[in-house]
N, C-alpha and C. Protein backbone atom coordinates (compact mmCIF):
# COMPACT_ATOMS: atom_id res chain seq x y z
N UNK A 1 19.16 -24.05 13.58
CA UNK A 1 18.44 -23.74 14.80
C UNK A 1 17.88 -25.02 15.35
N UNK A 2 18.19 -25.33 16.55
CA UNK A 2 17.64 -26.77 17.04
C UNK A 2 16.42 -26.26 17.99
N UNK A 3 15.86 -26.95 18.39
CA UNK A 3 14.73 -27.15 19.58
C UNK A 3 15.62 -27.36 20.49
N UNK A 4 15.26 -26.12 21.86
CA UNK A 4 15.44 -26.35 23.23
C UNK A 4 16.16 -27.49 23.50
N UNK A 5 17.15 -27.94 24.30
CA UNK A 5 17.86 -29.26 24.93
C UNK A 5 17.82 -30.17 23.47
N UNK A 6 17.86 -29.68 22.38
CA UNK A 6 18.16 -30.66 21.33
C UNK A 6 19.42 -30.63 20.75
N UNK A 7 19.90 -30.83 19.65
CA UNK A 7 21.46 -31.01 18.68
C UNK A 7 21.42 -29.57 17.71
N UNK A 8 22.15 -29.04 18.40
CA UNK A 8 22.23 -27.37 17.53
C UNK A 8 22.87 -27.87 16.07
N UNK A 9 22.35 -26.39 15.39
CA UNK A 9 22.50 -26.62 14.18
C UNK A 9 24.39 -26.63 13.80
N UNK A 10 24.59 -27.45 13.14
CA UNK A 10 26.48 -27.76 12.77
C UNK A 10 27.37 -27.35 14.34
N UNK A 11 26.52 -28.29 15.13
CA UNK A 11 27.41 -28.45 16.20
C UNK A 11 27.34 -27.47 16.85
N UNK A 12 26.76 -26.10 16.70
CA UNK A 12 27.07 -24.96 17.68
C UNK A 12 27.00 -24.43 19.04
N UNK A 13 25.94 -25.27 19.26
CA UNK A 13 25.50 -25.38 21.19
C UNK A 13 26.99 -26.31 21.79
N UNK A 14 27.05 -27.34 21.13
CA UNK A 14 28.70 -27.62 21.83
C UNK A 14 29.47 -27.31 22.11
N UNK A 15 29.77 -25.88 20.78
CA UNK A 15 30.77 -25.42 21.58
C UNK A 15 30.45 -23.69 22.24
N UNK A 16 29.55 -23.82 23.13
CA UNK A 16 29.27 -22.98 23.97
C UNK A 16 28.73 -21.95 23.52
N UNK A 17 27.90 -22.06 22.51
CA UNK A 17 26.88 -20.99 21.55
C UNK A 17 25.63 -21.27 21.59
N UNK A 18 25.24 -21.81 22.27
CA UNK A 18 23.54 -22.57 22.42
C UNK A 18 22.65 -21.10 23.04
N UNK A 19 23.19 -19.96 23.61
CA UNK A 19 22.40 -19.06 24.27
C UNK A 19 22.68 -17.82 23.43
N UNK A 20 21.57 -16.82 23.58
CA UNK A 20 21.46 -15.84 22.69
C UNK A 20 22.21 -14.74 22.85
N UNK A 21 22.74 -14.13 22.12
CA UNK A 21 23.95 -13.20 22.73
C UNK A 21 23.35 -11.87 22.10
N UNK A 22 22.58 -11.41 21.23
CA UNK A 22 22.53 -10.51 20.52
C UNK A 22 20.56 -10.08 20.61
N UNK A 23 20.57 -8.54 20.43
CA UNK A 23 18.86 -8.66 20.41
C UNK A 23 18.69 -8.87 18.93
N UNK A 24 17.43 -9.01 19.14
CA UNK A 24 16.68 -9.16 17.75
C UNK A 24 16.90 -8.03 16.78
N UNK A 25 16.83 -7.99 15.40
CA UNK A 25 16.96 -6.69 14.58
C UNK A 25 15.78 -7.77 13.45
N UNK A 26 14.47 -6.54 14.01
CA UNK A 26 13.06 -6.71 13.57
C UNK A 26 12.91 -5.79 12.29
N UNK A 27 13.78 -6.02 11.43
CA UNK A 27 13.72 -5.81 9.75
C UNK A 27 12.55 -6.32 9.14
N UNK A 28 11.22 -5.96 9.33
CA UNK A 28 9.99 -6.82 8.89
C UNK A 28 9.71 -6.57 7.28
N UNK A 29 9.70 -7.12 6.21
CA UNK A 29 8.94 -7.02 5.25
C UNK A 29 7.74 -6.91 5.32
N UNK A 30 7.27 -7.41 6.27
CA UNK A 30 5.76 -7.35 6.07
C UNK A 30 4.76 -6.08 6.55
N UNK A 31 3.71 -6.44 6.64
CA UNK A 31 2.97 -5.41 6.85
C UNK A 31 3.18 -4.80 8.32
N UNK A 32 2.42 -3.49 8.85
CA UNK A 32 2.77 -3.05 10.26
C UNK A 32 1.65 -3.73 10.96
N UNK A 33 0.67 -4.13 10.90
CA UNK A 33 -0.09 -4.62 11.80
C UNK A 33 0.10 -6.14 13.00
N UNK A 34 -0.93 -5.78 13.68
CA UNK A 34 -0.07 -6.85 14.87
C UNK A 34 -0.61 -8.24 13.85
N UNK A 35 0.18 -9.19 14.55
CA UNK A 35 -0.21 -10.54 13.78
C UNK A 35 -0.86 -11.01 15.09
N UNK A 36 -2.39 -11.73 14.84
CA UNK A 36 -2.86 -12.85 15.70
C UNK A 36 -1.84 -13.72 16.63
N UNK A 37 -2.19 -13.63 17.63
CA UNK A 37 -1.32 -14.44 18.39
C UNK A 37 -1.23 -15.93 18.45
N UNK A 38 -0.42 -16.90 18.26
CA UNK A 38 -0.55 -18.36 17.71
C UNK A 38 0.44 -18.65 18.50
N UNK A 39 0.43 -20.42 19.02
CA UNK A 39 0.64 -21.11 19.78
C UNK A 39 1.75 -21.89 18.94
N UNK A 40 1.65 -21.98 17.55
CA UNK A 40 2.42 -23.26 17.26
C UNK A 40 2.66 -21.91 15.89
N UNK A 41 4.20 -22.54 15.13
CA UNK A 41 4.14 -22.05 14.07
C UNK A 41 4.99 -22.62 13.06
N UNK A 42 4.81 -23.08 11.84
CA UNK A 42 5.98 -23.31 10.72
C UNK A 42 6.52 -22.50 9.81
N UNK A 43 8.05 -22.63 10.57
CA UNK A 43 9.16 -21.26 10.30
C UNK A 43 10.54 -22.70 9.28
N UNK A 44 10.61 -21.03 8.76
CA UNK A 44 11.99 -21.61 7.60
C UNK A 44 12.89 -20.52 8.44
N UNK A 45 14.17 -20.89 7.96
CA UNK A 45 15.46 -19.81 8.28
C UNK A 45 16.32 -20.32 7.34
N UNK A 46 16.81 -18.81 7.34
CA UNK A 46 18.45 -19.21 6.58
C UNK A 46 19.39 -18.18 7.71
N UNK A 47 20.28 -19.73 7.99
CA UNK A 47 21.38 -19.34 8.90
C UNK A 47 22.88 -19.09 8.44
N UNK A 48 23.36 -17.64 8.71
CA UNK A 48 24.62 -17.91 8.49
C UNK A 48 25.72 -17.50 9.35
N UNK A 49 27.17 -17.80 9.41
CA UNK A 49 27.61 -17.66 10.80
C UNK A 49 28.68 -15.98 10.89
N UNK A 50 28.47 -15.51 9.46
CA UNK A 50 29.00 -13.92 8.85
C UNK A 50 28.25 -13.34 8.49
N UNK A 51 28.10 -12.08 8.99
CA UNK A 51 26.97 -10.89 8.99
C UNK A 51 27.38 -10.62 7.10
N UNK A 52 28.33 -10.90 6.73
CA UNK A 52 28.18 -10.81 5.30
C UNK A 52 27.78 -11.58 4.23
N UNK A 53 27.97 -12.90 4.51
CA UNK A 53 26.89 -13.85 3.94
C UNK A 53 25.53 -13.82 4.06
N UNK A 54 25.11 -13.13 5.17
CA UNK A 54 23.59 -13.26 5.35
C UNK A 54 23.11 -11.99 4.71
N UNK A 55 23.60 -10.51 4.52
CA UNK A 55 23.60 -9.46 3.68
C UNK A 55 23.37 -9.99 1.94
N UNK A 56 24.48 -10.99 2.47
CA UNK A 56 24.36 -11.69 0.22
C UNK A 56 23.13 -12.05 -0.03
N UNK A 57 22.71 -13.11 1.26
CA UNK A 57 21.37 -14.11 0.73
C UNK A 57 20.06 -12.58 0.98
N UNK A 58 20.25 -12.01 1.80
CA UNK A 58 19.38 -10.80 1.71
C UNK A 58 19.42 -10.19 0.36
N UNK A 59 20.19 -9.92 -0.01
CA UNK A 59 20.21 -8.96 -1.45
C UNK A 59 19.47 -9.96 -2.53
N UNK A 60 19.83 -11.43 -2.55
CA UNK A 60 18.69 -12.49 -2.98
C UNK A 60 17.41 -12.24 -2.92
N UNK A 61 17.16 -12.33 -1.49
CA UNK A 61 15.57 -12.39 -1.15
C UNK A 61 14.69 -10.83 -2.09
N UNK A 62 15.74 -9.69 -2.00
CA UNK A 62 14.96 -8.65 -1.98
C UNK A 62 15.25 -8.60 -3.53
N UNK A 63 15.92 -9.27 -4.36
CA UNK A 63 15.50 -9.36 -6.01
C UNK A 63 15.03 -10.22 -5.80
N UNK A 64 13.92 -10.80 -5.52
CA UNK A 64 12.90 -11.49 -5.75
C UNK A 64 13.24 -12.99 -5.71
N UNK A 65 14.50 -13.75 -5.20
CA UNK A 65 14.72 -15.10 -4.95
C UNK A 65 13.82 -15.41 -4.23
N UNK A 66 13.64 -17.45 -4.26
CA UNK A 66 12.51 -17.83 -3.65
C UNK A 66 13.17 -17.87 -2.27
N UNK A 67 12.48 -18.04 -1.28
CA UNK A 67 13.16 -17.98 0.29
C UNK A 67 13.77 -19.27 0.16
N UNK A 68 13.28 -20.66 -0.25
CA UNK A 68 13.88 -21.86 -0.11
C UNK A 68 15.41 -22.10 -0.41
N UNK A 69 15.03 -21.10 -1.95
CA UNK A 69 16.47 -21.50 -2.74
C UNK A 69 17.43 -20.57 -2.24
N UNK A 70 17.25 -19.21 -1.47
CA UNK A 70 18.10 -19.05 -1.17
C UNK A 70 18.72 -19.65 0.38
N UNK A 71 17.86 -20.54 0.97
CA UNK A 71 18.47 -20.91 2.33
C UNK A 71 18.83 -22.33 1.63
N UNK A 72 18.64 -22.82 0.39
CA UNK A 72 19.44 -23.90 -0.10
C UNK A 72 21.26 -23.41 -0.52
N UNK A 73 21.09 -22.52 -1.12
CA UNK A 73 22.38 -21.69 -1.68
C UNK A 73 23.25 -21.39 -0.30
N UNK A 74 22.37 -20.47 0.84
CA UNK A 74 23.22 -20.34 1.71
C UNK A 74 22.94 -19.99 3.06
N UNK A 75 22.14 -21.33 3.59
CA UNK A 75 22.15 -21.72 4.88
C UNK A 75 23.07 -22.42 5.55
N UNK A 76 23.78 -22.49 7.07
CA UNK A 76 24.59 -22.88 6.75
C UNK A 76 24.55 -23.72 8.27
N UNK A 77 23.11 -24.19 8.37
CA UNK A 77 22.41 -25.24 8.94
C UNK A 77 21.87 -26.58 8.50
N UNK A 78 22.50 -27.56 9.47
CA UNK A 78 22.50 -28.88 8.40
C UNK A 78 21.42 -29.38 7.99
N UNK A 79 20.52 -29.26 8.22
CA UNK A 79 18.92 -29.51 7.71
C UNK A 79 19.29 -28.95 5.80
N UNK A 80 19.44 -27.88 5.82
CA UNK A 80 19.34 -27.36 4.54
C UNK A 80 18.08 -27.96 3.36
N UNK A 81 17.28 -28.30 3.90
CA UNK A 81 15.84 -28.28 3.54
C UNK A 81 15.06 -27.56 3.55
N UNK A 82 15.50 -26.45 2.60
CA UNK A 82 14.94 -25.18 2.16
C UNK A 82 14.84 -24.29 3.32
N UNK A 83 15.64 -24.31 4.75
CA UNK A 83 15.32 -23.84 5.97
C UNK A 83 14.31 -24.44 6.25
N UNK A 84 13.63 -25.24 6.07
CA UNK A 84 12.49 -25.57 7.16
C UNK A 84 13.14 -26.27 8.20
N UNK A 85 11.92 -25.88 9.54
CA UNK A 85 12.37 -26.17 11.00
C UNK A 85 11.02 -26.90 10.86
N UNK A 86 10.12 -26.64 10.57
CA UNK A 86 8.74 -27.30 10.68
C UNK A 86 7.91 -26.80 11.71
N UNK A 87 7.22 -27.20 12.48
CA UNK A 87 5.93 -26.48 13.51
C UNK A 87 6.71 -26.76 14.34
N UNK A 88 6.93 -25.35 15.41
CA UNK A 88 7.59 -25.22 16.72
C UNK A 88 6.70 -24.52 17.76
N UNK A 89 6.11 -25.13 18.58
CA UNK A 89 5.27 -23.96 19.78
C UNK A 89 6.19 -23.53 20.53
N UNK A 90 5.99 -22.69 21.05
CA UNK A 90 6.33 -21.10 22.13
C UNK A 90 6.93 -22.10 23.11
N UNK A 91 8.51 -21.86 23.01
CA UNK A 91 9.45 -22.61 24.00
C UNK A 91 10.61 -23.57 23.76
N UNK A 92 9.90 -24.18 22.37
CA UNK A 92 11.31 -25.15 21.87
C UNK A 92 12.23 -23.84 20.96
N UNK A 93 12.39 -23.07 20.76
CA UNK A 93 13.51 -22.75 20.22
C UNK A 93 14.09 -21.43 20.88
N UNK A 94 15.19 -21.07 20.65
CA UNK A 94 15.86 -19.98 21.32
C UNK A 94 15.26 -18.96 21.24
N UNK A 95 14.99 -18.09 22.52
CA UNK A 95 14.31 -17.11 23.04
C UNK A 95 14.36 -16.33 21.71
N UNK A 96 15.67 -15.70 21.23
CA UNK A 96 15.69 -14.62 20.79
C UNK A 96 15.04 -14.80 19.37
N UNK A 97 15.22 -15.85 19.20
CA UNK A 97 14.65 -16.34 17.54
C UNK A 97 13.61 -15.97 17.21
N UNK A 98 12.46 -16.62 18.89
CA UNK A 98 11.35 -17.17 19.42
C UNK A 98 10.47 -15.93 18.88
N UNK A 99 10.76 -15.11 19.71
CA UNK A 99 10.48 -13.60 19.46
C UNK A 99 10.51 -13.17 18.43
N UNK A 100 11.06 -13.07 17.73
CA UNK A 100 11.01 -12.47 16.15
C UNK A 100 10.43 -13.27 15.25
N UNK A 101 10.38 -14.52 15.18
CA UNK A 101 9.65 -15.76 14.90
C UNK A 101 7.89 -15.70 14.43
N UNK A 102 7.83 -15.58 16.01
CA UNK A 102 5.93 -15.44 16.68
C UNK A 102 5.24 -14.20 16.10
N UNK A 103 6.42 -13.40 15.82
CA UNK A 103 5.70 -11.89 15.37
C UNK A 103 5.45 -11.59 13.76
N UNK A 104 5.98 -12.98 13.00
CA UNK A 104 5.66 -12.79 11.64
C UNK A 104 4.66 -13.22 11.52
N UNK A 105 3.91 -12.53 10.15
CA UNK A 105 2.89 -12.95 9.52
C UNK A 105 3.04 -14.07 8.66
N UNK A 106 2.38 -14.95 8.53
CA UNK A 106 2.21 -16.60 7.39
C UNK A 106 2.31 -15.85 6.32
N UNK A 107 3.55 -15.98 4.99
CA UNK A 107 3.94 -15.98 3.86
C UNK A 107 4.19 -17.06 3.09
N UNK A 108 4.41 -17.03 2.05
CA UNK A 108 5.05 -17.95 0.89
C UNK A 108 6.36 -18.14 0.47
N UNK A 109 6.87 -19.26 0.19
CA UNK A 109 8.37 -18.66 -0.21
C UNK A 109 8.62 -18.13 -1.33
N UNK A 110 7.56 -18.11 -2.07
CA UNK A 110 7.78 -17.59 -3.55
C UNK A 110 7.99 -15.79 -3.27
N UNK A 111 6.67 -15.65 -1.93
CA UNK A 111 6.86 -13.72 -1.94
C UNK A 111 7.17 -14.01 -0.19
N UNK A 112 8.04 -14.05 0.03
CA UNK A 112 8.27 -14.23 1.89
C UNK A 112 8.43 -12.91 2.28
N UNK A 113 7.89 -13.18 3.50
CA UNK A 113 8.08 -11.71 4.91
C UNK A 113 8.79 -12.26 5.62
N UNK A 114 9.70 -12.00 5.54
CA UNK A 114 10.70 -11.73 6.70
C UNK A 114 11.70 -11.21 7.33
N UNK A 115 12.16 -11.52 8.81
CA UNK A 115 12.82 -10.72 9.76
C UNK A 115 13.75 -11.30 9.61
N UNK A 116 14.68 -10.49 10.56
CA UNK A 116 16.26 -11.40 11.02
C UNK A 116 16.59 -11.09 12.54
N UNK A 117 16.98 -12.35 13.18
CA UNK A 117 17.37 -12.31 14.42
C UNK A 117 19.07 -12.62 14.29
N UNK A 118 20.00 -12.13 15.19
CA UNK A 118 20.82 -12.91 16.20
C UNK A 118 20.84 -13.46 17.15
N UNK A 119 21.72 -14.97 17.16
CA UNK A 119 21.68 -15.62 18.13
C UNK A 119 22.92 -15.99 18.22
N UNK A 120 23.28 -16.62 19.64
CA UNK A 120 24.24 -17.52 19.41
C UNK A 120 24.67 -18.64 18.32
N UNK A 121 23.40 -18.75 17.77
CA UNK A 121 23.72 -19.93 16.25
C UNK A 121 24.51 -18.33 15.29
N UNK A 122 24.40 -17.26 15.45
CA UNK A 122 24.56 -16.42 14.34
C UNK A 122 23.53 -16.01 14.00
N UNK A 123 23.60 -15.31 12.44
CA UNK A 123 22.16 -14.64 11.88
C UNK A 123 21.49 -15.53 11.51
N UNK A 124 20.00 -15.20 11.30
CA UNK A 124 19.26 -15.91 11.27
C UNK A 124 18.15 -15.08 10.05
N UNK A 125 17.66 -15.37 8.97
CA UNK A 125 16.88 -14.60 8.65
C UNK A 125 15.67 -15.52 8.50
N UNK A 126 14.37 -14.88 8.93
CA UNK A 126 13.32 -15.99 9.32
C UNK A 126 11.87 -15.57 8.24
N UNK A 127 11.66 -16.74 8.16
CA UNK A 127 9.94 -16.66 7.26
C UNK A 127 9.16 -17.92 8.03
N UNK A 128 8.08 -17.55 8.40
CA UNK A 128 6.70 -18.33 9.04
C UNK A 128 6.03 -18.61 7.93
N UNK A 129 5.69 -19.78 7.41
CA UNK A 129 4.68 -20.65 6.48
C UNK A 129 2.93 -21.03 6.83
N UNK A 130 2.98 -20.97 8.24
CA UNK A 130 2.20 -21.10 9.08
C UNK A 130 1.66 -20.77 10.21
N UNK A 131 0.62 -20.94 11.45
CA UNK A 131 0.55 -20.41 12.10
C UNK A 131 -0.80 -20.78 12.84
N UNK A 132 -0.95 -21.53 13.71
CA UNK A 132 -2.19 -21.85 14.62
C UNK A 132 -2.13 -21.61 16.16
């Protein structure tokens, strides 16, 4: 996942995938309550570009893998630094992400909450570390 007008992740905005094609599918682990609304946030993802690879690293997460190791195993974004994107405010990253993104609650990767979006990068399954 790149920032707005930046270098998509393994080339994918190049070749004409930079915009969001798919809605969000708000699979929340976490709790139902609204989350505080925050300006800036530090999000991990694990990206993959087959709805069946990202099902695998899911079946990970939900036996209890750490979120890192499984977006080390199988992200398939070149960062691959445990998915971290690092602190992004409201606008550098793709709408659809954006949205599903802003609406998690701050977890751990040891016990992560998280959603999954589609985008034009593909699936995306997302955990927030942070949040101001």
């Amino acid at each position: 996942m790149a920032p707005k007008g930046g270098k998509a992740a393994a080339g994918a905005k190049d070749k004409g995938k930079g915009k969001a094609k798919g809605a969000a599918d708000t699979e929340d682990k976490g709790s139902s309550s609204k989350v505080k609304g925050a300006q800036q946030i530090n999000v991990r993802h694990i990206l993959c570009e087959k709805h069946g690879k990202k099902e695998e690293a899911l079946e990970k997460l939900k036996a209890g893998a750490k979120f890192d190791d499984v977006a080390r195993e199988f992200s398939e974004d070149k960062a691959r630094a445990g998915g971290a994107l690092g602190w992004k405010k409201r606008g550098d990253l793709d709408p659809t992400f954006e949205a599903v993104a802003f609406e998690l609650e701050a977890s751990t990767t040891a016990s992560p909450k998280y959603a999954e979006a589609k985008t034009g990068f593909g699936y995306h399954i997302i955990m927030v570390d942070g949040r101001k």
